[in-house]
Protein backbone atom coordinates (compact mmCIF):
# COMPACT_ATOMS: atom_id res chain seq x y z
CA UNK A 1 69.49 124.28 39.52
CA UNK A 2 66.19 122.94 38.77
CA UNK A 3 64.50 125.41 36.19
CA UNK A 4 60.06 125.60 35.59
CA UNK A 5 59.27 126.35 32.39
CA UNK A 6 56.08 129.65 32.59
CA UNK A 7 54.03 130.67 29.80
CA UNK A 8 52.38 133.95 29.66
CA UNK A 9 50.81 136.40 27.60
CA UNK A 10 52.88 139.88 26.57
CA UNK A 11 51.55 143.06 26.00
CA UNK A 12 50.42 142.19 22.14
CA UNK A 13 48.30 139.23 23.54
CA UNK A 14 51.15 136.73 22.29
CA UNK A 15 52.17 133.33 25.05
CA UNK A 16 55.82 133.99 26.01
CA UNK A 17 57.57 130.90 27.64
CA UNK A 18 60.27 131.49 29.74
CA UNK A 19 62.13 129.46 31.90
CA UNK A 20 63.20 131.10 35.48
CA UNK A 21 65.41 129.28 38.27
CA UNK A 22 63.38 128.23 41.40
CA UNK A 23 64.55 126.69 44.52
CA UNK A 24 67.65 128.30 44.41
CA UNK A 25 67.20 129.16 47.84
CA UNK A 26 66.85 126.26 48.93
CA UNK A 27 69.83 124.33 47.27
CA UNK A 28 72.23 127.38 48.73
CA UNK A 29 70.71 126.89 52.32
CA UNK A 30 70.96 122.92 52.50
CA UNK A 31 74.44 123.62 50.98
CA UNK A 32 75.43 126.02 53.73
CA UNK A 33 73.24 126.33 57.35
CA UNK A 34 70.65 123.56 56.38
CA UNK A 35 73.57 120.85 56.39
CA UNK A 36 74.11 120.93 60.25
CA UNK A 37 70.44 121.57 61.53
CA UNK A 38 70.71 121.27 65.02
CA UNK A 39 68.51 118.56 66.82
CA UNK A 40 65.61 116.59 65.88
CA UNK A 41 63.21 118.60 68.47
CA UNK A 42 60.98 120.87 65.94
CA UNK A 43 60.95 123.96 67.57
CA UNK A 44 64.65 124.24 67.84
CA UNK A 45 64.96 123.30 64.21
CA UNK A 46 62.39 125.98 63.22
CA UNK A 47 64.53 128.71 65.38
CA UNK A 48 67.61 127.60 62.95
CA UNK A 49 66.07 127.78 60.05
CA UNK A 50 64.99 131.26 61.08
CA UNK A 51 68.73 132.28 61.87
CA UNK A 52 69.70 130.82 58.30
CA UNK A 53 67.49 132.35 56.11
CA UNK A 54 68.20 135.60 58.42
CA UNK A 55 71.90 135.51 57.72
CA UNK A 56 71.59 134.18 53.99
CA UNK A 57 69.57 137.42 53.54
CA UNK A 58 71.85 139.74 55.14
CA UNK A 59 74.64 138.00 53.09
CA UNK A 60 73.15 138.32 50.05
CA UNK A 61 72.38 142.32 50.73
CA UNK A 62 75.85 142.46 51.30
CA UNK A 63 76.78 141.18 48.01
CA UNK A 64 74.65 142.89 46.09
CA UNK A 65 75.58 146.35 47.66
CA UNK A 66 79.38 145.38 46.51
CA UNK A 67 78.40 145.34 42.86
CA UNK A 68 77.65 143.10 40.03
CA UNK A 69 80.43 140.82 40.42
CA UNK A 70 79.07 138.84 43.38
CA UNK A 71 75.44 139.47 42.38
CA UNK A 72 74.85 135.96 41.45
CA UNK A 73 76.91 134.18 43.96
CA UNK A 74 76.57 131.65 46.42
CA UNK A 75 76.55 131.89 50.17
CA UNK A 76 79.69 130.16 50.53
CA UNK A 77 81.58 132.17 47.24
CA UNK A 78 80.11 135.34 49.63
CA UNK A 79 81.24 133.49 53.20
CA UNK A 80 84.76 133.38 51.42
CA UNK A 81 84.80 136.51 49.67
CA UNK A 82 83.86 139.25 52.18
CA UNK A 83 83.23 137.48 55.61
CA UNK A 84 85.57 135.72 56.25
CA UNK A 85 88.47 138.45 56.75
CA UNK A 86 91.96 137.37 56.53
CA UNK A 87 93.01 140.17 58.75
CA UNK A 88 94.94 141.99 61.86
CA UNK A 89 92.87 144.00 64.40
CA UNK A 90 95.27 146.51 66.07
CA UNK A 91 94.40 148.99 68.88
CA UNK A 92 95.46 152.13 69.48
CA UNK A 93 94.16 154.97 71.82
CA UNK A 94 91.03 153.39 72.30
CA UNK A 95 90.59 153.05 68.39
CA UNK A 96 90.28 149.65 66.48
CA UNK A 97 92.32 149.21 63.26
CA UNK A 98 91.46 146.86 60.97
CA UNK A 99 94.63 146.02 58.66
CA UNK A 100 93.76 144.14 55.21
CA UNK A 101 96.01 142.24 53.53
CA UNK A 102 98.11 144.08 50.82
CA UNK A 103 97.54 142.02 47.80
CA UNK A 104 94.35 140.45 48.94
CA UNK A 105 92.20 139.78 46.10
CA UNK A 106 88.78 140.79 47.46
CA UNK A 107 89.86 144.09 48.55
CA UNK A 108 87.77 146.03 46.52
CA UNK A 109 84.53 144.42 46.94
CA UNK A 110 85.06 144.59 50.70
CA UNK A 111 86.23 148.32 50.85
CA UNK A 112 83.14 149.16 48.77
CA UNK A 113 80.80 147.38 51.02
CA UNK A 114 82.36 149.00 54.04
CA UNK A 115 82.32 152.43 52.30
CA UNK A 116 78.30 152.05 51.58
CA UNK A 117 77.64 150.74 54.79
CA UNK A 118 79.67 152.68 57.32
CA UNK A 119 81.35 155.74 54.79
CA UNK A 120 84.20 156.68 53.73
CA UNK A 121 86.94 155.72 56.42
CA UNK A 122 88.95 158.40 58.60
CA UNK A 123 92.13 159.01 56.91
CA UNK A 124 95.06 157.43 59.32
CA UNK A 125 97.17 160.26 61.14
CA UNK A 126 100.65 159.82 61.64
C-alpha cells in the first residue's frame, strides 16, 4: 500500500496532515485482471482494462452492500467470498434452485447480498 502524506487547513485555520492510501486500485487490479492482459495490440488491451475496472466495480458494490465485514477487502477475498459459489443448481417445474452449502461459512454475507439485490426469497413449498 503506498500511502501520500496531505496537509490541509481545518475549519479553525490550523494545517492537518493526514496520510490517505492511493493506488489501491491499482495494486488490486494488477493483482487480479491486470495480471493476464490479453495481447500486446493497444486497443484490445484498452477494451480489457475497461472490462476489469467494470467488474472490480461491480464487485466492490457487491461487497459493500453485504456489510462492513468485506468493506475493505480485496477483489480476490470478494472473488472467494461471494462469487465463487460452491453450490448445486436443481430444476424443478421450470424453476431454478440454488442449494448452498449447509455449513458454508459465507452464507450470510451472500444471503444478504441476494436479499438487497433480488428480495427476500419465495419460501420453498413442499
Amino acid at each position: 500500500m503506498h500511502v501520500v502524506n496531505t496537509a490541509r487547513r481545518t475549519p479553525d485555520n490550523r494545517w492537518q496532515v493526514r496520510q490517505r492510501p492511493v493506488l489501491e486500485v491499482g495494486v488490486d487490479l494488477k493483482g487480479s485482471a491486470l495480471a493476464h492482459l490479453p495481447s500486446s495490440v493497444f486497443t484490445a488491451n484498452a477494451a480489457w482494462l475497461v472490462l476489469a475496472v467494470m467488474a472490480f466495480n461491480l464487485s466492490r458494490a457487491a461487497a459493500t452492500i453485504t456489510g462492513t465485514s468485506l468493506a475493505k477487502a480485496t477483489t480476490a477475498t470478494i472473488r472467494r467470498k461471494l462469487i465463487t459459489i460452491p453450490a448445486r443448481v436443481a430444476t424443478s417445474a421450470r424453476r431454478l434452485t440454488l442449494h448452498l452449502p449447509e455449513k458454508w461459512p459465507w452464507e450470510g454475507d451472500w444471503n444478504q447480498l441476494f436479499t438487497r439485490i433480488c428480495g427476500p426469497p419465495i419460501p420453498a413449498t413442499s
